[in-house]
N, C-alpha and C. Protein backbone atom coordinates (compact mmCIF):
# COMPACT_ATOMS: atom_id res chain seq x y z
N UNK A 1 73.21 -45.19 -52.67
CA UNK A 1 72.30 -44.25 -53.31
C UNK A 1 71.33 -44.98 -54.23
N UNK A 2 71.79 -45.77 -54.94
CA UNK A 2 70.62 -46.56 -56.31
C UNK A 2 69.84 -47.35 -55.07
N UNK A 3 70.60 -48.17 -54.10
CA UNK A 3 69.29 -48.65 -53.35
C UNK A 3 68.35 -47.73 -52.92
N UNK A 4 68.47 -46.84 -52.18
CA UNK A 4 67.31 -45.83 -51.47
C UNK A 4 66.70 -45.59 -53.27
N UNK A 5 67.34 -45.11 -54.07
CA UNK A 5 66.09 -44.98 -55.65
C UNK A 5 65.58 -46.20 -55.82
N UNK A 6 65.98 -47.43 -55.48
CA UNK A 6 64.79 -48.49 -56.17
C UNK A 6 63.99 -48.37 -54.85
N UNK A 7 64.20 -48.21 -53.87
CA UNK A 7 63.03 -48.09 -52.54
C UNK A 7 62.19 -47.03 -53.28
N UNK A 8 62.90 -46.14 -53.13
CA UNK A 8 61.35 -44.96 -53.75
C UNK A 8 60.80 -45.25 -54.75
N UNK A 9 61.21 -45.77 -55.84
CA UNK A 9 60.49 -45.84 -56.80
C UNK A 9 59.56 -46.89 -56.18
N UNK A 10 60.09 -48.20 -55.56
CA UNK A 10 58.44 -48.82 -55.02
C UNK A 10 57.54 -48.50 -54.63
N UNK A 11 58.02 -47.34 -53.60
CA UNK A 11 57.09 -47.18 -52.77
C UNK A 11 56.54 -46.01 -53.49
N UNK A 12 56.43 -45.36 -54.44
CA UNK A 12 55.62 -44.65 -55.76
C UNK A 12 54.66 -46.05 -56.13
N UNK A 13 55.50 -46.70 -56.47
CA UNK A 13 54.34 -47.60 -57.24
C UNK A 13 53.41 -48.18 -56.27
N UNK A 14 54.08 -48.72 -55.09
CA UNK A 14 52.94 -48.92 -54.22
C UNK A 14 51.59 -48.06 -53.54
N UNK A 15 52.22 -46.65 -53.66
CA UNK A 15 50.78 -45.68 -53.49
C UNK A 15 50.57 -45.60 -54.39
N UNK A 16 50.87 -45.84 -56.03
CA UNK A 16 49.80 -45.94 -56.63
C UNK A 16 48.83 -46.47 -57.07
N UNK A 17 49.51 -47.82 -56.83
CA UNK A 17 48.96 -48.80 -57.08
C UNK A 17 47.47 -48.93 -55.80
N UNK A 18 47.76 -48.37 -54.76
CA UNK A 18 46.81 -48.36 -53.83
C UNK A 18 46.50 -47.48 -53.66
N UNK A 19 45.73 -46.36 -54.08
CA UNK A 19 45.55 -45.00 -54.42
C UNK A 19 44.13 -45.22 -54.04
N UNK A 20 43.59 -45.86 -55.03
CA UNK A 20 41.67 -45.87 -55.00
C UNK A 20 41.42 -46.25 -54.01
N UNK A 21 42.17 -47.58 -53.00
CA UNK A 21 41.67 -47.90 -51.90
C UNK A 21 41.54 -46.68 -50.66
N UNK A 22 43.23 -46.30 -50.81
CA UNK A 22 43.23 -44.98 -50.00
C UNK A 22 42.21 -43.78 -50.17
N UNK A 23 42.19 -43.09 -51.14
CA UNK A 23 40.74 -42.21 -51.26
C UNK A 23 39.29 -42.72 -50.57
N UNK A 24 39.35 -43.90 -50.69
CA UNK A 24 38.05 -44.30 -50.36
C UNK A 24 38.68 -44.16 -48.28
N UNK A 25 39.45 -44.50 -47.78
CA UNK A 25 39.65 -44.25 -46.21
C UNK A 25 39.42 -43.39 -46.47
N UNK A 26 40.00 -42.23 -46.66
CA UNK A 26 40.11 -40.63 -46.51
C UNK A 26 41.10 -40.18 -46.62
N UNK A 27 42.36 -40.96 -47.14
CA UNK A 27 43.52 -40.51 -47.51
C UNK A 27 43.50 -39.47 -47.92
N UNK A 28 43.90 -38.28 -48.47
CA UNK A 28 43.94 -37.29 -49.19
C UNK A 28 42.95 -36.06 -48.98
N UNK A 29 42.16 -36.54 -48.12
CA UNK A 29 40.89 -35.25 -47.66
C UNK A 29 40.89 -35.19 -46.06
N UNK A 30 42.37 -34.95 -45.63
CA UNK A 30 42.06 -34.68 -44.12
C UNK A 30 41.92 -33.80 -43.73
N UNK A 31 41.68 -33.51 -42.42
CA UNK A 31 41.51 -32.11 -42.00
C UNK A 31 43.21 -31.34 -41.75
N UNK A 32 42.72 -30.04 -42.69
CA UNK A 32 43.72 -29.38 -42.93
C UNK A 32 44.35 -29.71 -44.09
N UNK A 33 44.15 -30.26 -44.51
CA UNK A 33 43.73 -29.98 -46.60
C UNK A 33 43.05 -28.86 -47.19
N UNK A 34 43.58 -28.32 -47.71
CA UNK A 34 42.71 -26.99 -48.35
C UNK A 34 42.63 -27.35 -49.66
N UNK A 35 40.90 -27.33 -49.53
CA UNK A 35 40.30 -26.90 -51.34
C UNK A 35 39.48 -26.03 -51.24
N UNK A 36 39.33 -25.23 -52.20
CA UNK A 36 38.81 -24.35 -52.60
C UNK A 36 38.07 -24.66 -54.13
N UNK A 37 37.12 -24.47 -53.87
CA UNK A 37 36.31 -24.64 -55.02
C UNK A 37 35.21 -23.62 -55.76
N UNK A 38 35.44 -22.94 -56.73
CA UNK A 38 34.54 -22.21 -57.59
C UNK A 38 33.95 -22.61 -58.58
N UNK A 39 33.48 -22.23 -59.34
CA UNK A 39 32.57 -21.99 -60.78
C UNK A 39 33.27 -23.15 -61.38
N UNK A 40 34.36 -22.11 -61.93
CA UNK A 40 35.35 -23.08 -63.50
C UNK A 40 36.48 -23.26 -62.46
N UNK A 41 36.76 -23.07 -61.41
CA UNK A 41 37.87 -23.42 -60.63
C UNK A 41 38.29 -24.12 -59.38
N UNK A 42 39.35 -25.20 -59.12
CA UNK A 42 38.99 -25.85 -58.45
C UNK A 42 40.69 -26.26 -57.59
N UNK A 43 41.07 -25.78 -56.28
CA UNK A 43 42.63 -25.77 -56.15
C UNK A 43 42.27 -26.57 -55.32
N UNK A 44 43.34 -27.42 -54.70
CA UNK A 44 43.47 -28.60 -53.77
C UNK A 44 44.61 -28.45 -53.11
N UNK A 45 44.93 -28.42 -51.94
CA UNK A 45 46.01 -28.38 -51.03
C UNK A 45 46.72 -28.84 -50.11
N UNK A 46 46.94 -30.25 -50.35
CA UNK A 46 47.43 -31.19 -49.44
C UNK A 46 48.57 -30.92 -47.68
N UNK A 47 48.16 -30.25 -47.34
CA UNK A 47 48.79 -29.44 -46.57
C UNK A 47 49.39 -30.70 -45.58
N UNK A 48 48.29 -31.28 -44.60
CA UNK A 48 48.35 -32.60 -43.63
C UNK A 48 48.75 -33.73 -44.89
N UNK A 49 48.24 -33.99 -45.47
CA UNK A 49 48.52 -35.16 -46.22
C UNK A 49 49.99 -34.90 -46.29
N UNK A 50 50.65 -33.98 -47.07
CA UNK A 50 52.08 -33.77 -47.27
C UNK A 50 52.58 -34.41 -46.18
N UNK A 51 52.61 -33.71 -45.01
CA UNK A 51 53.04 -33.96 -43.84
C UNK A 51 53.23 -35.61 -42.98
N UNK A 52 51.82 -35.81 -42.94
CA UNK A 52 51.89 -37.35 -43.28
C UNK A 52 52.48 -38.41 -43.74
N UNK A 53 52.78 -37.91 -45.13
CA UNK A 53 53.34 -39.04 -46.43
C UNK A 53 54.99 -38.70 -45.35
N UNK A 54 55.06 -37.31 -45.55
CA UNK A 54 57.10 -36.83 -44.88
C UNK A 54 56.82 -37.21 -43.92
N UNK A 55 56.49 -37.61 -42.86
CA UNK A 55 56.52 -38.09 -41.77
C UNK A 55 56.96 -39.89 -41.80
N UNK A 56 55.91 -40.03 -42.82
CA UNK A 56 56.42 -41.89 -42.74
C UNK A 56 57.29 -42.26 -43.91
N UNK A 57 57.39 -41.20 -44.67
CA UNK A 57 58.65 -41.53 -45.57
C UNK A 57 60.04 -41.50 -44.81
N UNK A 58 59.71 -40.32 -43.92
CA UNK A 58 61.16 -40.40 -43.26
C UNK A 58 61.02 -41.02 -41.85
N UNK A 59 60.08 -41.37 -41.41
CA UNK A 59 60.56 -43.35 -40.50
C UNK A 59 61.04 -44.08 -41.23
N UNK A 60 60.70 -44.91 -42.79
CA UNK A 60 61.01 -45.32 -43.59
C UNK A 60 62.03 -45.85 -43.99
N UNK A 61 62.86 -44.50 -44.11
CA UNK A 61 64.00 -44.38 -44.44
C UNK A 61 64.77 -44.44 -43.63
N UNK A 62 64.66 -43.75 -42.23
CA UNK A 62 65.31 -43.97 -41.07
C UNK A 62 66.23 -45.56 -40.35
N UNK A 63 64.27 -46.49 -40.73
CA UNK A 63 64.43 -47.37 -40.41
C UNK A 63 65.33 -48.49 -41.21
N UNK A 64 65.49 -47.70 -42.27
CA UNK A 64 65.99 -48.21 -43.61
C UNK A 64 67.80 -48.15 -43.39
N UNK A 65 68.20 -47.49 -42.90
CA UNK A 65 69.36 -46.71 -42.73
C UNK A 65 69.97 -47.27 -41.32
N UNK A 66 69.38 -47.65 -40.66
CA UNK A 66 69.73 -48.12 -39.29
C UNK A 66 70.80 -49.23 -39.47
């Protein structure tokens, strides 16, 4: 169990640490992302992205576990 937590915690720090690069691909604005944007208001909805990140978190781990 503490190993799989020091894995995640890297791999936190590693998307964050690479965050700006990713935004700039298009990480985080794919299709099927919902934002909505008004006046004073502004919601964001990672819908695909979610999916994405759970998708290769759990190869990841899979592969991790093997």
């Amino acid at each position: 169990m503490s190993r799989t937590l020091i894995i995640v915690g890297l791999v936190i720090v590693a998307v964050g640490i690479l965050w700006p690069w990713l935004a700039r691909v298009g990480f985080g604005r794919l299709p099927g992302d919902i934002l909505i944007e008004r006046e004073n208001f502004t919601m964001y909805v990672p819908i695909t992205t979610g999916l994405l990140v759970s998708i290769v978190f759990s190869l990841i781990l899979w592969l991790i576990n093997r």
